[in-house]
PDB file of N, CA and C in Angstrom:
ATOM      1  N   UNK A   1       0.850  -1.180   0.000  1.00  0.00           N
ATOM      2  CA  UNK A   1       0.000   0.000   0.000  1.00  0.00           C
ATOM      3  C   UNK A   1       0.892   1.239   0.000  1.00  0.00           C
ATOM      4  N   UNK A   2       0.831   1.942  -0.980  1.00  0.00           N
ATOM      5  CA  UNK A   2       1.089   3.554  -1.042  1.00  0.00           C
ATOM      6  C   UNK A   2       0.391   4.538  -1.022  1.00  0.00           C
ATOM      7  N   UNK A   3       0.902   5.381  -0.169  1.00  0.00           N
ATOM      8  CA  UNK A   3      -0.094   6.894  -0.042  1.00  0.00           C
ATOM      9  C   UNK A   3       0.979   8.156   0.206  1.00  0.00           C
ATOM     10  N   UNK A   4       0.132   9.398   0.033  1.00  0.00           N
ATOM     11  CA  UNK A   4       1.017  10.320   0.452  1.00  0.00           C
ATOM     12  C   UNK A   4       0.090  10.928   1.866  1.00  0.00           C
ATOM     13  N   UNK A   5       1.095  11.620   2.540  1.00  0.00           N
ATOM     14  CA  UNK A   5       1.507  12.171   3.591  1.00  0.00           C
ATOM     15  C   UNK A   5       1.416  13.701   3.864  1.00  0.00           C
ATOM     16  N   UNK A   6       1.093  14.633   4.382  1.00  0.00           N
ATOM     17  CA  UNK A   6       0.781  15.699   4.463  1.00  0.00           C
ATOM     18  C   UNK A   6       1.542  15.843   5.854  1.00  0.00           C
ATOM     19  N   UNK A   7       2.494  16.593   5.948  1.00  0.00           N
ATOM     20  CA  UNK A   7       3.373  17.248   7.464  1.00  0.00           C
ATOM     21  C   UNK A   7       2.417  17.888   7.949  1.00  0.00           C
ATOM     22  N   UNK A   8       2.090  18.842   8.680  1.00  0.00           N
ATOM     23  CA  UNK A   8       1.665  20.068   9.404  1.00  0.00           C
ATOM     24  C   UNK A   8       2.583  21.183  10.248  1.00  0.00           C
ATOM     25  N   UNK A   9       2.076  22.018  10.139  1.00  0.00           N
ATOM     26  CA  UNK A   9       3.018  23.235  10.079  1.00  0.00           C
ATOM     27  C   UNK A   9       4.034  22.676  11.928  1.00  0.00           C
ATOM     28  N   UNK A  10       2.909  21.889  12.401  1.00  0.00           N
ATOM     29  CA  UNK A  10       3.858  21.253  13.825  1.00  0.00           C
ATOM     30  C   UNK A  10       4.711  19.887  13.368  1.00  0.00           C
ATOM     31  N   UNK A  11       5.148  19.930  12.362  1.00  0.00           N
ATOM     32  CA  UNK A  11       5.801  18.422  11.891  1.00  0.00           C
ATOM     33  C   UNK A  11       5.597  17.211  12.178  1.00  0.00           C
ATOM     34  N   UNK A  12       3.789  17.348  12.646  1.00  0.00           N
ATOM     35  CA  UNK A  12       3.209  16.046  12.875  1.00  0.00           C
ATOM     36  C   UNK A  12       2.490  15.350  11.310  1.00  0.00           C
ATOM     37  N   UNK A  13       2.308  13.831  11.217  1.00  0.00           N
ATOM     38  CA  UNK A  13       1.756  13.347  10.102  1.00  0.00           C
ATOM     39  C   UNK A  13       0.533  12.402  10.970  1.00  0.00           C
ATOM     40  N   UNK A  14      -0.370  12.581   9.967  1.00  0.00           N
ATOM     41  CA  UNK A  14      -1.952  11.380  10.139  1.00  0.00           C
ATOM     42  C   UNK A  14      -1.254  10.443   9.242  1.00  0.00           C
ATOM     43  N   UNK A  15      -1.491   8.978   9.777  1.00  0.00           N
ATOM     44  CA  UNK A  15      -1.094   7.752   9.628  1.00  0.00           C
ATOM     45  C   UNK A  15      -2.077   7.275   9.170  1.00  0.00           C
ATOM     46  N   UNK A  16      -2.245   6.766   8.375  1.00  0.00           N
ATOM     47  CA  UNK A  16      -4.107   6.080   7.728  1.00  0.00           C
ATOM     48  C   UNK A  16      -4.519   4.795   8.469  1.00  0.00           C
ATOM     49  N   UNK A  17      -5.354   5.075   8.577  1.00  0.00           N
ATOM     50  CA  UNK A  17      -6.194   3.708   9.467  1.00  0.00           C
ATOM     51  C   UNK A  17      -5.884   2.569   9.295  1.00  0.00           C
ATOM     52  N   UNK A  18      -5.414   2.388   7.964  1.00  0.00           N
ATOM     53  CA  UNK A  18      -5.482   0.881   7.222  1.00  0.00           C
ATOM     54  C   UNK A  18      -4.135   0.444   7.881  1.00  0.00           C
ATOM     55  N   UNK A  19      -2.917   1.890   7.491  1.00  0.00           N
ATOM     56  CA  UNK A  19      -1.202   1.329   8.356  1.00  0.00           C
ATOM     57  C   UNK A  19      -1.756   0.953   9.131  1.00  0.00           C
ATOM     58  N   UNK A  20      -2.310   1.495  10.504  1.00  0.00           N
ATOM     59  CA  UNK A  20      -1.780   1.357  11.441  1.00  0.00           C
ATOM     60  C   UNK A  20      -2.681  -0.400  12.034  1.00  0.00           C
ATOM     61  N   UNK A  21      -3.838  -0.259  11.348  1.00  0.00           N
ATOM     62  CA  UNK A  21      -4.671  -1.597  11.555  1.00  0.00           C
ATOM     63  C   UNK A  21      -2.849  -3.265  11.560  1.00  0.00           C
ATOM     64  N   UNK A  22      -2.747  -2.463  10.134  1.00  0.00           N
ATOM     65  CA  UNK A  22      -2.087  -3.529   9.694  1.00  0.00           C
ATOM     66  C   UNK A  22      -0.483  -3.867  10.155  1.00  0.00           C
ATOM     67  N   UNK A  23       0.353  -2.746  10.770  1.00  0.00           N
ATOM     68  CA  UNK A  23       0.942  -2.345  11.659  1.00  0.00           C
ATOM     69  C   UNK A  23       1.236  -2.848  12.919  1.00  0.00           C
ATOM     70  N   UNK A  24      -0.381  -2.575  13.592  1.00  0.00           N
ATOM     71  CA  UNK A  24      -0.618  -3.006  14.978  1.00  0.00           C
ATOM     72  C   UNK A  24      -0.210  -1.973  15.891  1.00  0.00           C
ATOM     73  N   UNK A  25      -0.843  -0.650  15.135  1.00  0.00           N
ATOM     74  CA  UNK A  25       0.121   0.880  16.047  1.00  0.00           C
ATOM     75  C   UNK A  25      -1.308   1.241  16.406  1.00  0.00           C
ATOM     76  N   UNK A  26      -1.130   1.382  17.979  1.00  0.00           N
ATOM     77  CA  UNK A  26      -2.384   1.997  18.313  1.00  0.00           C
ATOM     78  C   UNK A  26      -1.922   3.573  19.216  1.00  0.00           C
ATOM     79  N   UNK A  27      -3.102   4.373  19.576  1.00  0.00           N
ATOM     80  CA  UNK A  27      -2.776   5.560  20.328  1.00  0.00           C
ATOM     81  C   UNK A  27      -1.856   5.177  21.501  1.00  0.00           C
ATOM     82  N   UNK A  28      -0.719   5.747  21.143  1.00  0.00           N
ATOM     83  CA  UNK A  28      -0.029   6.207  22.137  1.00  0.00           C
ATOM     84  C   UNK A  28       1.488   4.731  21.837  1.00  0.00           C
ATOM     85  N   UNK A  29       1.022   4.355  21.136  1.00  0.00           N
ATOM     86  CA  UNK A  29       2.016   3.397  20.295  1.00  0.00           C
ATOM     87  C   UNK A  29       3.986   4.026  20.148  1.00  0.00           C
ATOM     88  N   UNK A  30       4.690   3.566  20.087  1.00  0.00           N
ATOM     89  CA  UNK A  30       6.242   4.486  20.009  1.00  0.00           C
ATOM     90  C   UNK A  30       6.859   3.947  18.568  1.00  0.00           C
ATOM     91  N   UNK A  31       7.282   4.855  17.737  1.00  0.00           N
ATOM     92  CA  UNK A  31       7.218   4.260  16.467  1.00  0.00           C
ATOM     93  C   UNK A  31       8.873   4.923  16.481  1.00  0.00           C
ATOM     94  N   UNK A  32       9.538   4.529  15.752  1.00  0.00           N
ATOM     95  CA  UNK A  32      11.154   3.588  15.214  1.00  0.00           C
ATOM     96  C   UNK A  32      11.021   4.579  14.014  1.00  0.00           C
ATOM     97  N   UNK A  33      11.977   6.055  13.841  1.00  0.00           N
ATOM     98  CA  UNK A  33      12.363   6.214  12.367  1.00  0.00           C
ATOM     99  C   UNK A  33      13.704   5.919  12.155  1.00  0.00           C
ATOM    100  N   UNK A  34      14.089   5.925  11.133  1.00  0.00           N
ATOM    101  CA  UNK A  34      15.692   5.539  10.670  1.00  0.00           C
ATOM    102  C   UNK A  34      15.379   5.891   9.079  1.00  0.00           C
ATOM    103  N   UNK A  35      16.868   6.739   8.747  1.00  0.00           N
ATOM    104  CA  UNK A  35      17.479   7.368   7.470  1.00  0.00           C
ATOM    105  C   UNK A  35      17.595   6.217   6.864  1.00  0.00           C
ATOM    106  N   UNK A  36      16.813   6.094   5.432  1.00  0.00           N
ATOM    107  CA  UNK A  36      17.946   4.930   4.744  1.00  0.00           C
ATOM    108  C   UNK A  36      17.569   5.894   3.174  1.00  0.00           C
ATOM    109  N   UNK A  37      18.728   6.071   3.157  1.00  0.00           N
ATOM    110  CA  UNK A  37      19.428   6.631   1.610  1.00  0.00           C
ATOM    111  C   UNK A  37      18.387   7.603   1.624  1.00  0.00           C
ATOM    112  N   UNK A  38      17.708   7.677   0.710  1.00  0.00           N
ATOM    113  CA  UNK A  38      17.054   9.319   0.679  1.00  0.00           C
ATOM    114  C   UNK A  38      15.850   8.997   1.015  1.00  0.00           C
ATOM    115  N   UNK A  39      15.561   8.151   1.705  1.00  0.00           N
ATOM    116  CA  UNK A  39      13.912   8.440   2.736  1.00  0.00           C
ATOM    117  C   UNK A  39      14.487   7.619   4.269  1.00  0.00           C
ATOM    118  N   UNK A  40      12.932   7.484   4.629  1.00  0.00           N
ATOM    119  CA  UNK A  40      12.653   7.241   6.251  1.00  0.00           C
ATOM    120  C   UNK A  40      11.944   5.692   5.922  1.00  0.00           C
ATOM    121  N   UNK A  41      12.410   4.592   6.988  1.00  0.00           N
ATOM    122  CA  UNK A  41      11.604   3.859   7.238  1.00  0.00           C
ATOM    123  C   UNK A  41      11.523   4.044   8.520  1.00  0.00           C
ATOM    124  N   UNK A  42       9.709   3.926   8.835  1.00  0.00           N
ATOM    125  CA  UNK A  42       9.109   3.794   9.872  1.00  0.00           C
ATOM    126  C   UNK A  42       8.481   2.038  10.234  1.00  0.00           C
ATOM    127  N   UNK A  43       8.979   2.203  11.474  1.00  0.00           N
ATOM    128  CA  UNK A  43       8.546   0.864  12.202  1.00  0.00           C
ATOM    129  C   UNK A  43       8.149   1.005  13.470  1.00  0.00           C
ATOM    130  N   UNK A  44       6.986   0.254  14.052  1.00  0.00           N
ATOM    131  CA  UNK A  44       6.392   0.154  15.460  1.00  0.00           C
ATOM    132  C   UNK A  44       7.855  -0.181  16.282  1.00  0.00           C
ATOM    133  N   UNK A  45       7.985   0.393  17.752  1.00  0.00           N
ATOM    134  CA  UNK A  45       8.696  -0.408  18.700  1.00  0.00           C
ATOM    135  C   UNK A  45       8.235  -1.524  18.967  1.00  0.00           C
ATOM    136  N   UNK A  46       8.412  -3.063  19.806  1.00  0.00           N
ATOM    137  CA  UNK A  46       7.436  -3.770  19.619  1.00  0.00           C
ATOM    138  C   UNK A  46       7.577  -4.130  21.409  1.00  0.00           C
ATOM    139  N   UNK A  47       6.504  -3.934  21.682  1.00  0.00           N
ATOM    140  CA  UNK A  47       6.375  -4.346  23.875  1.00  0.00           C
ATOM    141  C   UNK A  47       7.795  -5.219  24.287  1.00  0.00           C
ATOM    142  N   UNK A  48       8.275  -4.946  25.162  1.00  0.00           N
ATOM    143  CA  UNK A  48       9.133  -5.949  25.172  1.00  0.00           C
ATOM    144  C   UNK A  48       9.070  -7.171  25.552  1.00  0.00           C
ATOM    145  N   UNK A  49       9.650  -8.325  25.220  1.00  0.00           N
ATOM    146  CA  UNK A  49       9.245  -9.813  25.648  1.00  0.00           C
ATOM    147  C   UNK A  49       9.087 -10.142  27.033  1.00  0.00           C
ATOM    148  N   UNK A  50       8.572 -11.283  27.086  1.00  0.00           N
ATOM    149  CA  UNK A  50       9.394 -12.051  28.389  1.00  0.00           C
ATOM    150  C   UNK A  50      10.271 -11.945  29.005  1.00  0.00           C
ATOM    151  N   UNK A  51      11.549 -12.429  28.367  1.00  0.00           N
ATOM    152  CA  UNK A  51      13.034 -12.840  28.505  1.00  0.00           C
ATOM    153  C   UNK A  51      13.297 -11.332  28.420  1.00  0.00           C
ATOM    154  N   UNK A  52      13.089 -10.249  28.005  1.00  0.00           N
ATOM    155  CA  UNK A  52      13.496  -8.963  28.008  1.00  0.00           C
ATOM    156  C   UNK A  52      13.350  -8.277  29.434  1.00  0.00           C
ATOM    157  N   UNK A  53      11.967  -8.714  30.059  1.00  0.00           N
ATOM    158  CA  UNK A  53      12.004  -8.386  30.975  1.00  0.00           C
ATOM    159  C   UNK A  53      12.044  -8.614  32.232  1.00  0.00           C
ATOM    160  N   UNK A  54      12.371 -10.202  32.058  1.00  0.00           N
ATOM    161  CA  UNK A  54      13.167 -10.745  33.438  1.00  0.00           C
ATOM    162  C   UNK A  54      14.846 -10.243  32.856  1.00  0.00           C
ATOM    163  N   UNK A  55      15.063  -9.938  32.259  1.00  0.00           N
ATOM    164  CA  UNK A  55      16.804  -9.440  32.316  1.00  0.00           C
ATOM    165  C   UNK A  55      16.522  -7.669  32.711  1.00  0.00           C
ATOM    166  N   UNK A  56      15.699  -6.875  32.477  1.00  0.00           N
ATOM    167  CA  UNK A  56      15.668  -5.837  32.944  1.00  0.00           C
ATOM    168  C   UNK A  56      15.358  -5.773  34.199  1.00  0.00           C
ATOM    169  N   UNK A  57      14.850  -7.169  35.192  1.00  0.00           N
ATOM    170  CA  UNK A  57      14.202  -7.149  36.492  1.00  0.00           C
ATOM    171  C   UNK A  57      16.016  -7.591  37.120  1.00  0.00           C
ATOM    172  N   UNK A  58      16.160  -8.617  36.118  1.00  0.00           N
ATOM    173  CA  UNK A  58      17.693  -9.481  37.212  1.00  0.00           C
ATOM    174  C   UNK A  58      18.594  -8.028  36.828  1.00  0.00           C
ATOM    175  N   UNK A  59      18.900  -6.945  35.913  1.00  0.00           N
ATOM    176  CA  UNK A  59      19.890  -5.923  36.126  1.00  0.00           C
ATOM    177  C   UNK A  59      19.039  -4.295  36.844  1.00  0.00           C
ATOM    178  N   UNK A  60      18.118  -4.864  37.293  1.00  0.00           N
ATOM    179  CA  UNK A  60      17.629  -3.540  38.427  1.00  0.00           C
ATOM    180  C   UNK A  60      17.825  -4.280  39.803  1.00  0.00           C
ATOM    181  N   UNK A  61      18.375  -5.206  39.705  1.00  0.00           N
ATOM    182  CA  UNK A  61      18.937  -6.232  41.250  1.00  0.00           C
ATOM    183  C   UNK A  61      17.292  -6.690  42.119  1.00  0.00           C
ATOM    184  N   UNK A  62      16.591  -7.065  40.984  1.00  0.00           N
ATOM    185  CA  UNK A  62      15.445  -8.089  41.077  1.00  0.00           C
ATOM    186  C   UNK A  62      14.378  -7.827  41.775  1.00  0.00           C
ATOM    187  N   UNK A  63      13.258  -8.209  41.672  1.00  0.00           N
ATOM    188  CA  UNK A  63      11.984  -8.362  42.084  1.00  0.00           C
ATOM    189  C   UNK A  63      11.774  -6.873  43.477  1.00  0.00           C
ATOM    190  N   UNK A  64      12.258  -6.692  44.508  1.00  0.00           N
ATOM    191  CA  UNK A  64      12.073  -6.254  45.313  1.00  0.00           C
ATOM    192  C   UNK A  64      13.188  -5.633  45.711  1.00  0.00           C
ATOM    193  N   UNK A  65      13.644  -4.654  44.896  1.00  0.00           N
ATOM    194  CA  UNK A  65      13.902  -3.565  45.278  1.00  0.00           C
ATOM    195  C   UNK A  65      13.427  -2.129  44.899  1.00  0.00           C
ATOM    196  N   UNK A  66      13.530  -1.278  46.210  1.00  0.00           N
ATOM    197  CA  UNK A  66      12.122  -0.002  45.950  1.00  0.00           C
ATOM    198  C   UNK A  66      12.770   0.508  44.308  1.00  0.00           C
ATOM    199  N   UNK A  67      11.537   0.900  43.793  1.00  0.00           N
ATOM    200  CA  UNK A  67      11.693   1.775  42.687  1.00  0.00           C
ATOM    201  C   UNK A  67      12.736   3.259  43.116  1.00  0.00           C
ATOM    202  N   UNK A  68      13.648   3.620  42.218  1.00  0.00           N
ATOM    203  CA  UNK A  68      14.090   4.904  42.226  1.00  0.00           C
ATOM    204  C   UNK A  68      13.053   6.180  41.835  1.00  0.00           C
ATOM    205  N   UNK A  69      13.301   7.392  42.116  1.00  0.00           N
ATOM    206  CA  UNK A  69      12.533   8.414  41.534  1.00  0.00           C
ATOM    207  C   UNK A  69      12.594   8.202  40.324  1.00  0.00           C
ATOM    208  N   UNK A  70      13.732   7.611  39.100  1.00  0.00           N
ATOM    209  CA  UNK A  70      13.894   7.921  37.822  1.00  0.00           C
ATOM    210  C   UNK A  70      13.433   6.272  37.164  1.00  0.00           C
ATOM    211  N   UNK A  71      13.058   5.838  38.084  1.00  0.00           N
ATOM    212  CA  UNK A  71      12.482   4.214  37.962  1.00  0.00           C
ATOM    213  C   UNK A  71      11.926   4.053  36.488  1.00  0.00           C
ATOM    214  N   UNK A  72      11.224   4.817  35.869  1.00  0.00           N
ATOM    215  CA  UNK A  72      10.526   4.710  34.766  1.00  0.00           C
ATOM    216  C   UNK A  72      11.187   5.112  33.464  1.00  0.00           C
ATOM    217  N   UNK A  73      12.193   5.916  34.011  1.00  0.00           N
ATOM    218  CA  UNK A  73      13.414   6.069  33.171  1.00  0.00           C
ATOM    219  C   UNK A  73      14.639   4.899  32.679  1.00  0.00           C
ATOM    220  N   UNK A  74      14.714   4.308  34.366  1.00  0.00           N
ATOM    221  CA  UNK A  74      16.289   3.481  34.568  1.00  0.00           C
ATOM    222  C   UNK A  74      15.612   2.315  33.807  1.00  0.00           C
ATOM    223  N   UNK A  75      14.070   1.547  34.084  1.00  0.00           N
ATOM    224  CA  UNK A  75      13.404   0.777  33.315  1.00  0.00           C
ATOM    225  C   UNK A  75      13.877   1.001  31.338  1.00  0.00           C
ATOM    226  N   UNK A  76      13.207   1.696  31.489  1.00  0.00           N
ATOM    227  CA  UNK A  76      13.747   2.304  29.723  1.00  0.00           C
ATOM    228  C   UNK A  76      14.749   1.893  29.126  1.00  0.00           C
ATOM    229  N   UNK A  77      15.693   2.660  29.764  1.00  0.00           N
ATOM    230  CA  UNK A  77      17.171   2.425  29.687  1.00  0.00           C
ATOM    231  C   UNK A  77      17.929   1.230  29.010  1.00  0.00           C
ATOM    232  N   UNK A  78      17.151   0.312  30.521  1.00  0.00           N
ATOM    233  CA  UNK A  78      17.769  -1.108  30.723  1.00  0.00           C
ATOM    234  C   UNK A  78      17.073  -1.788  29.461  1.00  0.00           C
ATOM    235  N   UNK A  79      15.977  -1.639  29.309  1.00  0.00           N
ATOM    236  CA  UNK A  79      15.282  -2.252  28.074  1.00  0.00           C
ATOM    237  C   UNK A  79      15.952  -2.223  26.884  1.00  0.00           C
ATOM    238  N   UNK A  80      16.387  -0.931  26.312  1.00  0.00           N
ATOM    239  CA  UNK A  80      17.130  -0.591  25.069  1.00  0.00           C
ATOM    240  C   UNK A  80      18.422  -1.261  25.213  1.00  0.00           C
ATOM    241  N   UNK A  81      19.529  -1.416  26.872  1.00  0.00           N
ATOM    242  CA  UNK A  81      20.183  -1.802  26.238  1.00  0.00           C
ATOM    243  C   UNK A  81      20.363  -3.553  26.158  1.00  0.00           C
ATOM    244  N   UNK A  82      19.236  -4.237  26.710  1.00  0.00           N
ATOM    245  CA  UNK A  82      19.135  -5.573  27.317  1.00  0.00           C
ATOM    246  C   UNK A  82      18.852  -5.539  25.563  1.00  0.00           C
ATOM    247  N   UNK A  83      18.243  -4.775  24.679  1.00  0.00           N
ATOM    248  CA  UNK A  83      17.540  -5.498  23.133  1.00  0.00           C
ATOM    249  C   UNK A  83      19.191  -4.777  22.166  1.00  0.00           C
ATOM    250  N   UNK A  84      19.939  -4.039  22.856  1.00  0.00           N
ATOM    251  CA  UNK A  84      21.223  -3.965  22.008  1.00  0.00           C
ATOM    252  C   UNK A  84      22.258  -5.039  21.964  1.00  0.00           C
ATOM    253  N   UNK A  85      21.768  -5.737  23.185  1.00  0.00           N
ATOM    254  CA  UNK A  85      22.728  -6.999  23.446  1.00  0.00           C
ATOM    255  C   UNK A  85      22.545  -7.928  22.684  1.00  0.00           C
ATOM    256  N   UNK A  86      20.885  -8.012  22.001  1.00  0.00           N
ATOM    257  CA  UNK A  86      20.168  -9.103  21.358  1.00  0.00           C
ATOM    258  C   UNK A  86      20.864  -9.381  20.151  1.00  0.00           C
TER     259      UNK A  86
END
């Protein structure tokens, strides 16, 4: 499927119903751009697994320890780099 795209003067774009059906991008979804040669491919982030996130639980030193203030951050973090390791 091809279509065109309309920016807005806030450098936001409407995604057509059909992408995102087919996609699996819903509101509030985090979407992946990357340069390749003279355009953009766009891709969904995808939830992280299982195994992703018992390794982000065993390198926050496991199950029960209190959250930090930046907890939702250090979570993040660990995610990106537990899927750079992949």
């Amino acid at each position: 499927m091809i279509t065109t795209l309309t920016v807005t003067s806030k450098r936001q774009l409407v995604l057509p119903k059909e992408f995102c059906k087919r996609a699996g991008i819903a509101p509030g979804s985090q979407l992946r751009v990357a340069a390749v040669r003279d355009g953009l491919y766009l891709s969904p982030i995808p939830a992280p697994t299982e195994d992703e996130l018992r390794a982000v639980i065993r390198a926050a030193g496991g199950p029960t320890v209190r959250e930090p203030k930046d907890g939702a951050g250090k979570i993040k973090r660990a995610i990106q780099a537990v899927r750079r390791r992949a």
